[in-house]
C-alpha atoms as a PDB file:
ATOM      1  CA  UNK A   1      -0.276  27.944 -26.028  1.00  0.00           C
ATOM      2  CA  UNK A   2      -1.032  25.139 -23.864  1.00  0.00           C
ATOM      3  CA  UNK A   3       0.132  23.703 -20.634  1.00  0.00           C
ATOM      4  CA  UNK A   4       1.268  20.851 -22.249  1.00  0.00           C
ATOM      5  CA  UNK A   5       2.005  21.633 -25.647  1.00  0.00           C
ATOM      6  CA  UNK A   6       4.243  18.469 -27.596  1.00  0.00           C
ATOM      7  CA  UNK A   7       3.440  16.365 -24.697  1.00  0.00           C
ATOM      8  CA  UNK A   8       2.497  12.489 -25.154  1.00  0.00           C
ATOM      9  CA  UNK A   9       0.068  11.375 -22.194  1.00  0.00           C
ATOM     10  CA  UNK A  10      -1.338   8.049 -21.045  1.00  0.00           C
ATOM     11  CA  UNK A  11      -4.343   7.961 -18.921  1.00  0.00           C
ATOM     12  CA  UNK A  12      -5.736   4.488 -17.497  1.00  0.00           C
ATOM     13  CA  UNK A  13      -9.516   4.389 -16.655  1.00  0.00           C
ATOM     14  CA  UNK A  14      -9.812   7.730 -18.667  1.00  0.00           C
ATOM     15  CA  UNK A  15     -13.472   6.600 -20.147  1.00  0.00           C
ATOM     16  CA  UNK A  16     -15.735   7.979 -17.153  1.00  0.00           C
ATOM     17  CA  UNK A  17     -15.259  10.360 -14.124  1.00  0.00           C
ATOM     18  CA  UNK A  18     -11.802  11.566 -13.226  1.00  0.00           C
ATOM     19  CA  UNK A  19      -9.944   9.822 -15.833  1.00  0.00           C
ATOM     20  CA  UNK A  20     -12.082  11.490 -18.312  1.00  0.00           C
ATOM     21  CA  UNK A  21     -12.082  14.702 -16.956  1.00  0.00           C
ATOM     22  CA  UNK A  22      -8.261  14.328 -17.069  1.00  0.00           C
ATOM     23  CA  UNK A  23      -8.003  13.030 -20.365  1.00  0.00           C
ATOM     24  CA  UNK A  24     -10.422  15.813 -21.906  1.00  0.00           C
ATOM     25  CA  UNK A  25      -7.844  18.483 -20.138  1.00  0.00           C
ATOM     26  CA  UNK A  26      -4.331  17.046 -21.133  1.00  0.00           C
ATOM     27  CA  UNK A  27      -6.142  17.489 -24.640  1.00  0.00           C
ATOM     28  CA  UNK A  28      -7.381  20.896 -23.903  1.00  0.00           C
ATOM     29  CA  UNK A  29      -3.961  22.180 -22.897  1.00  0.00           C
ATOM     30  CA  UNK A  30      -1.840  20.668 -25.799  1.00  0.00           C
ATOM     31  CA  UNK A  31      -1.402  17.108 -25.216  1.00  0.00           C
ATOM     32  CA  UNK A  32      -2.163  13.976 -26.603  1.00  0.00           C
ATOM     33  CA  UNK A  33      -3.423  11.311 -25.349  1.00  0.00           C
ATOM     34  CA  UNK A  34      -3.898   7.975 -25.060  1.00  0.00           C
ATOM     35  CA  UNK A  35      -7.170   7.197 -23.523  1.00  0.00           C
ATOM     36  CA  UNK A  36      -6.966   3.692 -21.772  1.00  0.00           C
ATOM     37  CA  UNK A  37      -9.993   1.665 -20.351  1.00  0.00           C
ATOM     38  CA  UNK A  38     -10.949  -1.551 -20.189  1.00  0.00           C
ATOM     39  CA  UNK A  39     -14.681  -0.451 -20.332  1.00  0.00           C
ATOM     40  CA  UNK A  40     -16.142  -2.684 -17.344  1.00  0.00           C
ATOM     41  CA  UNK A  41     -18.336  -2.256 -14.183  1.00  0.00           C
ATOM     42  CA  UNK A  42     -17.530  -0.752 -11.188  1.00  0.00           C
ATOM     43  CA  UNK A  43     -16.752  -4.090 -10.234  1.00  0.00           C
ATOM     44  CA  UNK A  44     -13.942  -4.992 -13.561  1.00  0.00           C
ATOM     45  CA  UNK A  45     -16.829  -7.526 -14.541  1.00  0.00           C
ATOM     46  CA  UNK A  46     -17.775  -6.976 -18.592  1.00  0.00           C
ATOM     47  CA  UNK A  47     -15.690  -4.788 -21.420  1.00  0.00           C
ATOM     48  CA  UNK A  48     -16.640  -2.189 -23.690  1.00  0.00           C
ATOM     49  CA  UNK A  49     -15.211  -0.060 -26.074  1.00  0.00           C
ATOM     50  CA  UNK A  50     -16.434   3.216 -23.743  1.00  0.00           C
ATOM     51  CA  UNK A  51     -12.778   4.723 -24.362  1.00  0.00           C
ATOM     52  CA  UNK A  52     -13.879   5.602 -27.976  1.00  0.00           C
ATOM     53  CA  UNK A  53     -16.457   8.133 -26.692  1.00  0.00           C
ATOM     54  CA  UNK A  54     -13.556  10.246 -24.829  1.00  0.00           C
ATOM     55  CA  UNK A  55     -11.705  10.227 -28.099  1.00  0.00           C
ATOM     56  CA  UNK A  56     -14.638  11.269 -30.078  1.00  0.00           C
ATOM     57  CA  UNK A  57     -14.908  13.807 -27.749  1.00  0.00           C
ATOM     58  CA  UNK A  58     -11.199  14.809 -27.804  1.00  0.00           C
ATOM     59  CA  UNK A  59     -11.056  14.863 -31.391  1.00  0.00           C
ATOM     60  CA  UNK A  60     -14.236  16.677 -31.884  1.00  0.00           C
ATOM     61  CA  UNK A  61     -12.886  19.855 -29.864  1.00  0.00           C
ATOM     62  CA  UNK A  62      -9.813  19.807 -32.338  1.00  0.00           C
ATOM     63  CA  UNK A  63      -7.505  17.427 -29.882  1.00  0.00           C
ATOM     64  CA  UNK A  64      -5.532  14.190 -30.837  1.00  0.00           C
ATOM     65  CA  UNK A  65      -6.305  11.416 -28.787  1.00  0.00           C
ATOM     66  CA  UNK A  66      -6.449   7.153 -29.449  1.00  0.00           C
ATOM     67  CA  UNK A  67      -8.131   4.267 -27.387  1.00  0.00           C
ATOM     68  CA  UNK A  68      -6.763   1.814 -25.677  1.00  0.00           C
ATOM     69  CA  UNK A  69      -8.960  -1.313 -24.056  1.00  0.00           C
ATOM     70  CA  UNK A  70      -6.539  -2.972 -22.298  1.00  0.00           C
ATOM     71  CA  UNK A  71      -6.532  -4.647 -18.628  1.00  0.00           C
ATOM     72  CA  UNK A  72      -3.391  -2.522 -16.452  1.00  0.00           C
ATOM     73  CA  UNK A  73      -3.729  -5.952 -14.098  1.00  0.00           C
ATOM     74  CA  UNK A  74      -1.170  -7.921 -16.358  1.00  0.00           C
ATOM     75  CA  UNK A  75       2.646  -7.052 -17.770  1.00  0.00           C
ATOM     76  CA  UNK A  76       1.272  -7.136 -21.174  1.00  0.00           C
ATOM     77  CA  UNK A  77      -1.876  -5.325 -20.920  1.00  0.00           C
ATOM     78  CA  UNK A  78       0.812  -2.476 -19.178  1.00  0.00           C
ATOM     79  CA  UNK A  79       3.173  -2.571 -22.428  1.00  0.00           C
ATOM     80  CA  UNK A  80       0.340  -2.508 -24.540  1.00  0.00           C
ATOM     81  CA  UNK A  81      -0.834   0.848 -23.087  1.00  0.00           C
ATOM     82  CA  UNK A  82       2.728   2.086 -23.604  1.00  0.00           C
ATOM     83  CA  UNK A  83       3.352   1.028 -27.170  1.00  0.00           C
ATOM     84  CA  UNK A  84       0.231   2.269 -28.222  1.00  0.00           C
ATOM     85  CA  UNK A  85       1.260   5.784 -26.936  1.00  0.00           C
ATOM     86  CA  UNK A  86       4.763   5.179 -28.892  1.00  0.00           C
ATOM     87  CA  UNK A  87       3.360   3.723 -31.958  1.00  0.00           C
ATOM     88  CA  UNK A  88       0.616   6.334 -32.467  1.00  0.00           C
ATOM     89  CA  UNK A  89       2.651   9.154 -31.394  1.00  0.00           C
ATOM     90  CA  UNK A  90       6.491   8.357 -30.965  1.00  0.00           C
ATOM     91  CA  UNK A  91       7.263   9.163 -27.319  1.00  0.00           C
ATOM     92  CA  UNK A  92       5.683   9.731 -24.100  1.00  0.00           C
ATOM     93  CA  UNK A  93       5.629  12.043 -21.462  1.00  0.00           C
ATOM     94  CA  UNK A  94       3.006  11.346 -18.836  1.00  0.00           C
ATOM     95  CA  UNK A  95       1.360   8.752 -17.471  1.00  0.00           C
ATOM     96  CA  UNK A  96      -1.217   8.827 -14.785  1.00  0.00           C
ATOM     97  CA  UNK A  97      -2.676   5.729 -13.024  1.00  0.00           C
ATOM     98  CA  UNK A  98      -6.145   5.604 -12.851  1.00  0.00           C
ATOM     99  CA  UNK A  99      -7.551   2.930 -13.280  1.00  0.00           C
ATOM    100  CA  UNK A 100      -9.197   1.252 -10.586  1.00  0.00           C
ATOM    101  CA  UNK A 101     -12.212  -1.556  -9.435  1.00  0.00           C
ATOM    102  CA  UNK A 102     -14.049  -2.109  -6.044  1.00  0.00           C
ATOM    103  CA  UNK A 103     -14.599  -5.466  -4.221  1.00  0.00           C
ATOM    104  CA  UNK A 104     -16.166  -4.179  -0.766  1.00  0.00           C
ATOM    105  CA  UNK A 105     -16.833  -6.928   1.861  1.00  0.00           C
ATOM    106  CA  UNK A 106     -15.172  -6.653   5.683  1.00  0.00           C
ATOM    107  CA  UNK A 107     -12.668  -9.059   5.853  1.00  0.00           C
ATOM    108  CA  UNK A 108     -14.632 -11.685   7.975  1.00  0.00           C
ATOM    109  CA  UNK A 109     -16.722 -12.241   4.514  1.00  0.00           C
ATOM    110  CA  UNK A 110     -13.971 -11.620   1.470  1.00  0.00           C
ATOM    111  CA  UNK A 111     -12.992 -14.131  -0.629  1.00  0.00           C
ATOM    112  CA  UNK A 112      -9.746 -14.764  -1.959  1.00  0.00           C
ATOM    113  CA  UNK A 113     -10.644 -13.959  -5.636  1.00  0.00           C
ATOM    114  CA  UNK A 114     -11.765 -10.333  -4.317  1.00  0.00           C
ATOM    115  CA  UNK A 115      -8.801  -9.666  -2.500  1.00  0.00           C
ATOM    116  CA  UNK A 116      -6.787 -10.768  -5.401  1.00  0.00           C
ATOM    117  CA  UNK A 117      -8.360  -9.131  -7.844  1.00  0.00           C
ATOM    118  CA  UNK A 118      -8.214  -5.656  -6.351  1.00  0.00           C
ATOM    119  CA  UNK A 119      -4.808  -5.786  -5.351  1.00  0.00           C
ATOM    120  CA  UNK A 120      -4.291  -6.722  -9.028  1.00  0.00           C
ATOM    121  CA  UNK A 121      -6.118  -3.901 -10.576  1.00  0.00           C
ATOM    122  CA  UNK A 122      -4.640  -1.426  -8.174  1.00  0.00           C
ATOM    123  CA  UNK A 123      -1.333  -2.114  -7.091  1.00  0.00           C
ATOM    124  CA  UNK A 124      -0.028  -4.057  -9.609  1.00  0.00           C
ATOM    125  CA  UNK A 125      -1.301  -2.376 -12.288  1.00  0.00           C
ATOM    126  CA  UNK A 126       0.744   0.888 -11.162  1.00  0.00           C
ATOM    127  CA  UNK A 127       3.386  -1.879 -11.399  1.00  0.00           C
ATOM    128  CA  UNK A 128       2.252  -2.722 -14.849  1.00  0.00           C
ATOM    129  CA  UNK A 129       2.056   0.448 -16.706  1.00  0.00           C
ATOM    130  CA  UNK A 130       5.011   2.304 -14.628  1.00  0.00           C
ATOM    131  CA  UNK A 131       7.524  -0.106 -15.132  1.00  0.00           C
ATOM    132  CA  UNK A 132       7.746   0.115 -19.457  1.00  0.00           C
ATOM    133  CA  UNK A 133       7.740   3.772 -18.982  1.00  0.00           C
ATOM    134  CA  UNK A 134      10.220   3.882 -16.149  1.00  0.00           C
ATOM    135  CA  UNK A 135      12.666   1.794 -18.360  1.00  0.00           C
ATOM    136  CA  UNK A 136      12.097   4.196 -21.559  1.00  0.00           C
ATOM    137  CA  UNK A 137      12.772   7.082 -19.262  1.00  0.00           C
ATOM    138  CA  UNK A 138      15.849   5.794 -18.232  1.00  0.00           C
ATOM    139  CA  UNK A 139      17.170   4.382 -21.440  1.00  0.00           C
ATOM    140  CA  UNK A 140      16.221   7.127 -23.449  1.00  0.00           C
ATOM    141  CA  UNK A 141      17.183  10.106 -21.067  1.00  0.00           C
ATOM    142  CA  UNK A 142      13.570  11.888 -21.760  1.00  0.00           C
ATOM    143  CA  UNK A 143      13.942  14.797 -19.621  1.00  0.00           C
ATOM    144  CA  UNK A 144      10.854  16.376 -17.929  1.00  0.00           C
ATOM    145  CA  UNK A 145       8.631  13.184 -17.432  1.00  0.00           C
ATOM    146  CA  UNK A 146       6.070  12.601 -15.047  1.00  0.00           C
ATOM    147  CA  UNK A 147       4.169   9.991 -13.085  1.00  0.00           C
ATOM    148  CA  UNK A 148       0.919  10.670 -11.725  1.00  0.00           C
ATOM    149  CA  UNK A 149      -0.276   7.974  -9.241  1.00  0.00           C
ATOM    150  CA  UNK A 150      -3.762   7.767  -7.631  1.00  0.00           C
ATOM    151  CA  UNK A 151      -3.985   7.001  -3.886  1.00  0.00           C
ATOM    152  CA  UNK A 152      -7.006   7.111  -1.228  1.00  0.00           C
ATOM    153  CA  UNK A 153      -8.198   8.095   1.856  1.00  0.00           C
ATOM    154  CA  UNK A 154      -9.570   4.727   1.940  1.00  0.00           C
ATOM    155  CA  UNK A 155      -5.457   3.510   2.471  1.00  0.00           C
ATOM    156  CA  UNK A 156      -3.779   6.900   3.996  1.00  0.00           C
ATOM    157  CA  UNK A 157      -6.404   6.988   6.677  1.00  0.00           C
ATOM    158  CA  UNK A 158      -8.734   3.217   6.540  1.00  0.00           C
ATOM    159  CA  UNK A 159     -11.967   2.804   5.354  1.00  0.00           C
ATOM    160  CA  UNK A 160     -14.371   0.350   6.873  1.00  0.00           C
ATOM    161  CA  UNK A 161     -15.298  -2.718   4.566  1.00  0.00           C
ATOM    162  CA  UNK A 162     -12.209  -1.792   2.128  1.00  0.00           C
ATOM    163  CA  UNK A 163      -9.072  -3.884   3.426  1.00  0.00           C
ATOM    164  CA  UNK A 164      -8.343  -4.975  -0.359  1.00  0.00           C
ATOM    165  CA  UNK A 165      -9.137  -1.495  -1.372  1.00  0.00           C
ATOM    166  CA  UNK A 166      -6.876   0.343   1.388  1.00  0.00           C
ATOM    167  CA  UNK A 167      -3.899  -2.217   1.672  1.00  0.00           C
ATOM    168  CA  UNK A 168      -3.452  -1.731  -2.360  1.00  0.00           C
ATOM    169  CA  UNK A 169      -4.100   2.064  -2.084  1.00  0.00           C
ATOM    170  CA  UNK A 170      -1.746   2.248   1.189  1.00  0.00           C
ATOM    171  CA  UNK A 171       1.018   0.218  -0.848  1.00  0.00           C
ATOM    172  CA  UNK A 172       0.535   2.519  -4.056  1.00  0.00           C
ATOM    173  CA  UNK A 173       1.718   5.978  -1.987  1.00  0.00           C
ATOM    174  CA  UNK A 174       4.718   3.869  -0.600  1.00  0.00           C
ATOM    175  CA  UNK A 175       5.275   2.806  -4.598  1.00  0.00           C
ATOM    176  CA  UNK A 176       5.301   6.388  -5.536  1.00  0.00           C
ATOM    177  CA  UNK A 177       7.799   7.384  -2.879  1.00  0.00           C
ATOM    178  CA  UNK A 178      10.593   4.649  -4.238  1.00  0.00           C
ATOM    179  CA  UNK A 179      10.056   5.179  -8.044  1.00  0.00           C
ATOM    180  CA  UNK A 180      10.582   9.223  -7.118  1.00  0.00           C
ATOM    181  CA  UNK A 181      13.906   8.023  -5.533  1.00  0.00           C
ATOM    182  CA  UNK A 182      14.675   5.926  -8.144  1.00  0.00           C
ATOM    183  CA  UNK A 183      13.490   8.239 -11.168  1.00  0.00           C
ATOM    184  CA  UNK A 184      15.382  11.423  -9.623  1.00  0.00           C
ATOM    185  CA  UNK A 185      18.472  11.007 -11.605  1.00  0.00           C
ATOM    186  CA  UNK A 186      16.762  11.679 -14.929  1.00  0.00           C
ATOM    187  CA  UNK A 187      14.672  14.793 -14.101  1.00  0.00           C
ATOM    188  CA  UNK A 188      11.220  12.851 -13.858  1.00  0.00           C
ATOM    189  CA  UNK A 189       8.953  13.369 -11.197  1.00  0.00           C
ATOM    190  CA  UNK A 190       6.304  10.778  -9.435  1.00  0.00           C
ATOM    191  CA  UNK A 191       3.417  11.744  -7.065  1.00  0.00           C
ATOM    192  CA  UNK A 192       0.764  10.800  -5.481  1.00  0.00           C
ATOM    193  CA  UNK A 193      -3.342  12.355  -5.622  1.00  0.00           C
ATOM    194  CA  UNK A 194      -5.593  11.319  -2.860  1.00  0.00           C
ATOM    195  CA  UNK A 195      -8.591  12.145  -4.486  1.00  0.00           C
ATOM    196  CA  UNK A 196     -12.111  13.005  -3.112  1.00  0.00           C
ATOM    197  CA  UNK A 197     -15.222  12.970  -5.691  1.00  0.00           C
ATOM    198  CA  UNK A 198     -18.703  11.853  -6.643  1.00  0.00           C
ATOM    199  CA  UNK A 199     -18.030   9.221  -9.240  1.00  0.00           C
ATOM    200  CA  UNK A 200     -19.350   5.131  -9.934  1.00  0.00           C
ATOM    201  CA  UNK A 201     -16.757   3.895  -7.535  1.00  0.00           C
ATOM    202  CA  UNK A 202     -18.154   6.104  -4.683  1.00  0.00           C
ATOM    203  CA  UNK A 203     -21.373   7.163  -5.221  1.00  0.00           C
ATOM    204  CA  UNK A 204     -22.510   4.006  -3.752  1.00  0.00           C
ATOM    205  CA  UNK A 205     -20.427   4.671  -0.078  1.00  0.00           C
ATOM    206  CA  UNK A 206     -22.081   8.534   0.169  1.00  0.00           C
ATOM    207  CA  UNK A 207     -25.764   6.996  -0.244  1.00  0.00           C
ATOM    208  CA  UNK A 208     -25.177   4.640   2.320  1.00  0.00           C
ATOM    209  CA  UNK A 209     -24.142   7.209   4.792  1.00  0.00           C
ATOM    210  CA  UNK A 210     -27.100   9.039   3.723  1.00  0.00           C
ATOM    211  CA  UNK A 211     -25.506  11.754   1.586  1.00  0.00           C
ATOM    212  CA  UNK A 212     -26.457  13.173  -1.924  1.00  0.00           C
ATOM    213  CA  UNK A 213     -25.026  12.774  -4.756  1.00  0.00           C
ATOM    214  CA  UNK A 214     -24.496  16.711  -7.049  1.00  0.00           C
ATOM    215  CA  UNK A 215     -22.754  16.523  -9.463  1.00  0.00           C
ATOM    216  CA  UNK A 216     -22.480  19.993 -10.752  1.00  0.00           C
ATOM    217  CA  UNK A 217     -21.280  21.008  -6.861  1.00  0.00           C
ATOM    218  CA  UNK A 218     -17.688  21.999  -7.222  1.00  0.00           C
ATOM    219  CA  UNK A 219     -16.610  20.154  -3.705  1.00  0.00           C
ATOM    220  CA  UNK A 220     -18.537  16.827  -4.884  1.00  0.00           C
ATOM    221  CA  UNK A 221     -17.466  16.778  -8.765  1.00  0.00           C
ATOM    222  CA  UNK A 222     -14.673  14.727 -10.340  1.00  0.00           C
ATOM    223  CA  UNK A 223     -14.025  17.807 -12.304  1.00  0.00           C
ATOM    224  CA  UNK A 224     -12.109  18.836  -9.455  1.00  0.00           C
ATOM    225  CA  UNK A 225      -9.479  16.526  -9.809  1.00  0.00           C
ATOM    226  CA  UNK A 226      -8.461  17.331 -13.231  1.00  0.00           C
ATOM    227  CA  UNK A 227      -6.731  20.822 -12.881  1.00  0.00           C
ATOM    228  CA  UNK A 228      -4.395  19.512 -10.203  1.00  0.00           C
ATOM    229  CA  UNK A 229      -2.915  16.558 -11.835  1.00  0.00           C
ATOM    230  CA  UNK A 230      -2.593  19.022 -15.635  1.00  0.00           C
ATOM    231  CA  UNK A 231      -0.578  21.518 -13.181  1.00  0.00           C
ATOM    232  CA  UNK A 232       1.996  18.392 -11.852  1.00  0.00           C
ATOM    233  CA  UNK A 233       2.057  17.326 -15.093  1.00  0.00           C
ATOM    234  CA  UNK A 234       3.393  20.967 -16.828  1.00  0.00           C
ATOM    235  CA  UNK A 235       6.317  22.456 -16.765  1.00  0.00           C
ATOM    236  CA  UNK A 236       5.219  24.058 -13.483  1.00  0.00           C
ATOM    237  CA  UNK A 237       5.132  21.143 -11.711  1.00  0.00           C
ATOM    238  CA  UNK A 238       9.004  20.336 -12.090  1.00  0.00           C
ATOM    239  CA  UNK A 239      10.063  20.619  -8.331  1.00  0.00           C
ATOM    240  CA  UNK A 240       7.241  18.750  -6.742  1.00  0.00           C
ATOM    241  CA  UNK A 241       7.609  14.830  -6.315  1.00  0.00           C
ATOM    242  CA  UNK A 242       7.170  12.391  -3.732  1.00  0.00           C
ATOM    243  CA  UNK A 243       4.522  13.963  -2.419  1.00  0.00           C
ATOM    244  CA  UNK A 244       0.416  13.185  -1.609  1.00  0.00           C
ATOM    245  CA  UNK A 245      -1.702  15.797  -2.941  1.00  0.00           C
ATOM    246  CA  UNK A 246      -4.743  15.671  -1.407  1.00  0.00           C
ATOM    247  CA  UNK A 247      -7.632  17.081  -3.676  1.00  0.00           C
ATOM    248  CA  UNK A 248     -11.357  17.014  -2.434  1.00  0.00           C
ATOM    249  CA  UNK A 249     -14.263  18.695  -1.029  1.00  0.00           C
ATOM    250  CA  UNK A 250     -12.819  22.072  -2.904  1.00  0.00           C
ATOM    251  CA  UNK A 251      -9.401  22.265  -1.324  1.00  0.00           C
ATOM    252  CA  UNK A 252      -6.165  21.384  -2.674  1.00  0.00           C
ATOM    253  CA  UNK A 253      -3.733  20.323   0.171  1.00  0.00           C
ATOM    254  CA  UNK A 254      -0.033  18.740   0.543  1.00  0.00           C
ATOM    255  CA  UNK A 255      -0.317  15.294   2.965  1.00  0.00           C
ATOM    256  CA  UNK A 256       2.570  14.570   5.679  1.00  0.00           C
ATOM    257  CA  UNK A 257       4.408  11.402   4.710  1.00  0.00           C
ATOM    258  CA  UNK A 258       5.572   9.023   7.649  1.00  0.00           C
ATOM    259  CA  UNK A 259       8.164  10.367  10.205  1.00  0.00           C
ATOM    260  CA  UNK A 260       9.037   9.677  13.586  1.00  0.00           C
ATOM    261  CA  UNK A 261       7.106  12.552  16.001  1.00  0.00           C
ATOM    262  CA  UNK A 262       8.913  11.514  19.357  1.00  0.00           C
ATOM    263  CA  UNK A 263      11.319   8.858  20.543  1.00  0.00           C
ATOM    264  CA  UNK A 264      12.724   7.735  23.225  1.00  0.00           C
ATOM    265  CA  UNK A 265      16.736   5.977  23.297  1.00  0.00           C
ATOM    266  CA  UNK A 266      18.136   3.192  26.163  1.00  0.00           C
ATOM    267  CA  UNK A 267      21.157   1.787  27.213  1.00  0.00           C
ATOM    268  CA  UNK A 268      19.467  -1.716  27.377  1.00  0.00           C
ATOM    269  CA  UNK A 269      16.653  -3.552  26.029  1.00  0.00           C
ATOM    270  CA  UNK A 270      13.248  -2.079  26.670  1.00  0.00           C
ATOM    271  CA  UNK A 271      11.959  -3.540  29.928  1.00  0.00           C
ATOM    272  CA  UNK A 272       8.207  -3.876  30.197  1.00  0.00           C
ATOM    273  CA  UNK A 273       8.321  -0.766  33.096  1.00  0.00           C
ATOM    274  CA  UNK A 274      10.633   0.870  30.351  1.00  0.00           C
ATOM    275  CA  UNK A 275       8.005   0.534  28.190  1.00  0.00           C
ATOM    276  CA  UNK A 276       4.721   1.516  30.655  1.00  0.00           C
ATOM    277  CA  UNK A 277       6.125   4.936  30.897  1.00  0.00           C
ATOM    278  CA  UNK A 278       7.209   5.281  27.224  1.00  0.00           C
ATOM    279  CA  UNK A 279       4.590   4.194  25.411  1.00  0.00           C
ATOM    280  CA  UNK A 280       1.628   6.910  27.135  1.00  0.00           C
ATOM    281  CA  UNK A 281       4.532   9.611  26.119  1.00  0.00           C
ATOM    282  CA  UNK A 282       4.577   8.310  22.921  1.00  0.00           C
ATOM    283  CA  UNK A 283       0.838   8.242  22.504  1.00  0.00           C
ATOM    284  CA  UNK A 284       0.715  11.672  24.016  1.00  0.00           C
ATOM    285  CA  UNK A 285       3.188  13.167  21.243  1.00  0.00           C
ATOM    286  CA  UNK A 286       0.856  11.678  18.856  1.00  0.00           C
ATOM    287  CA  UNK A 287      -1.886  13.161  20.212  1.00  0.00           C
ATOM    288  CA  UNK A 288      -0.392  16.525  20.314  1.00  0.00           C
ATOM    289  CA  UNK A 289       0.821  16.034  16.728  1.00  0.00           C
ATOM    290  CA  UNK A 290      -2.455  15.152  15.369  1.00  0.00           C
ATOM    291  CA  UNK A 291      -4.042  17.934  16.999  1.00  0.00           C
ATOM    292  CA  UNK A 292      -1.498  20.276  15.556  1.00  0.00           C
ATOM    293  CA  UNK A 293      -2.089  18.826  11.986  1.00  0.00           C
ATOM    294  CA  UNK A 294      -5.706  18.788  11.899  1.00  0.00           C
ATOM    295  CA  UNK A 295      -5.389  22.514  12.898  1.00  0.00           C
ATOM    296  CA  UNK A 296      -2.948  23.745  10.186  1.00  0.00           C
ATOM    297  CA  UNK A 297      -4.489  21.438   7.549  1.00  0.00           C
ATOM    298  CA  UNK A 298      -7.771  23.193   7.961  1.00  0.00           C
ATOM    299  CA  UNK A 299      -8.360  25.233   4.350  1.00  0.00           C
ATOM    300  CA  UNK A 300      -7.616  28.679   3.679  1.00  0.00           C
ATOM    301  CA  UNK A 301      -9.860  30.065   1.405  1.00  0.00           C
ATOM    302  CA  UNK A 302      -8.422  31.312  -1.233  1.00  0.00           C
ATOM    303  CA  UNK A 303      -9.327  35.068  -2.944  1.00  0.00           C
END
C-alpha cells in the first residue's frame, strides 16, 4: 500500500530536479500524476516536450502518469493543467506548484520585461493553477485535498540580485496563508516548502560563491525535497497547513510566520522623543528574538 493510494496529483515543472523527484514519488507511493512542464531554459526561453521522459519513466516502474506542456503564467495554461488531470483521470487531489524561471539582474539594471515575467511565472502562476482547483474543491466538497506551494529563502530572508525573484517568492508564502484560511472549511490543506537544493535554477548562484556542485550529497540533492512534500500530501499530513516548511542542507524544519515580538501603546500620537526611546527597544526585542530563533532552529540530529 502506498502513501497515496487513489490519489490524482498535479505537479508543475515536474520534468527536471525537484519536480521530478516529486513526480517520480507521488507515483511510487500510489498516485497519479500529471506531469506538467513547459520544457524551457532556466530562463522560460524555448519549449520541449521534456515532460514525456518523467512519464516514460513513471510508467516504466509500473506507475500511471500523463504530460502536460503548458505555460502556469496564463488562466488558461492553469485550467489546462487541471482538466488534463480530470479528463485523464476524473478528479484530483493534489497539486503542488513548482514551476518556476530566473531573471537575475540588481534592480539598478532590470528591465521591465524581466520583472514581469518572473512575477508571472511565479506568483501568478500559483494564481493560475490554484484557483480551478480551489473552485472544484469547493463545489465538489472533495475532502482531504492538498496544496503544496513552493517558496524561497531568496523571499523569506532576500537574496542579492533577485528582487523579481524574492518579491514573487515573498508574495507566494503570504498566498498560501489566505487560501489555507479560505480552504479550511472543506478539509483541504495549503502550505508552503522553502526549499534548499542543487538544481539548474541554482547551480549557477553556488559556483559563483565558489561552492561545488554534488549531486549525490544528501544536503545538496533535490532528492531531498521529495519525501517532505509526499508526507504533506498523505493522509498524515491532515493537521498541518499554513505553515513554511523549510527543507535543505539535510534538515527538515517548521519557519515562524510574521508576529508582533514587542510593542509599545500611547495615549497620543507618537512624538519623535516618543519614538527615540521606542524604536532602540524595539530593535533590541528583535535582536533578542532573533538570537533566540537562530538558537532553537539549529538541527537536531535525528537517530
Amino acid at each position: 500500500m502506498g502513501a497515496l493510494d487513489g490519489k490524482v496529483a498535479a505537479v508543475t515543472g515536474a520534468a527536471r530536479g525537484i519536480g521530478r523527484g516529486i513526480a517520480r514519488m507521488f507515483a511510487q507511493e500510489g498516485a497519479k500524476v500529471v506531469v506538467n512542464d513547459l520544457g524551457g531554459t532556466p530562463d522560460g526561453s524555448d519549449h520541449s516536450t521534456v515532460a514525456d521522459e518523467v512519464v516514460d519513466e513513471i510508467r516504466s516502474a509500473g506507475g500511471e502518469a500523463v504530460a502536460n506542456y503548458e505555460s502556469v503564467a496564463t488562466v488558461a495554461g492553469g485550467q489546462a493543467i487541471f482538466q488534463t488531470a480530470m479528463d485523464q483521470f476524473g478528479a484530483l487531489d493534489i497539486l503542488v506548484n513548482n514551476a518556476g524561471i530566473l531573471r537575475d539582474r540588481t534592480l539598478f539594471n532590470m528591465e521591465e520585461a524581466e520583472w514581469d515575467e518572473v512575477i508571472a511565472v511565479h506568483l501568478k502562476g500559483h494564481y493560475c493553477c490554484s484557483r480551478p482547483f480551489a473552485c472544484y474543491i469547493r463545489d465538489t466538497n472533495r475532502p482531504e485535498c492538498r496544496i503544496i506551494n513552493f517558496s524561497s529563502v531568496s523571499g523569506l530572508y532576500g537574496n542579492f540580485g533577485q528582487s523579481n525573484y524574492g518579491a514573487a517568492k515573498s508574495g507566494i508564502a503570504g498566498f498560501s496563508r489566505v487560501l489555507a484560511l479560505e480552504l479550511a472549511k472543506y478539509g483541504a490543506t495549503v502550505n508552503t516548502i522553502s526549499p534548499g537544493a542543487s538544481t539548474r535554477l541554482t547551480i549557477h548562484l553556488r559556483e559563483a560563491r565558489g561552492l561545488q556542485t554534488d549531486l549525490d550529497d544528501p544536503a545538496q540533492s533535490p532528492a531531498q525535497i521529495a519525501p517532505v512534500v509526499t508526507w504533506l500530501a498523505s493522509p498524515a499530513g491532515q493537521e498541518i497547513t499554513g505553515q513554511i516548511i523549510d527543507v535543505m542542507q539535510g534538515w527538515v524544519g517548521i519557519m515562524q510566520q510574521p508576529a508582533v515580538i514587542r510593542s509599545f501603546s500611547s495615549d497620543h500620537f507618537w512624538r519623535l522623543q516618543d519614538l527615540d526611546r521606542v524604536m532602540p527597544a524595539l530593535m533590541e526585542a528583535k535582536q533578542q528574538h532573533d538570537e533566540r530563533v537562530k538558537q532553537q532552529g539549529a538541527p537536531t540530529k535525528l537517530d
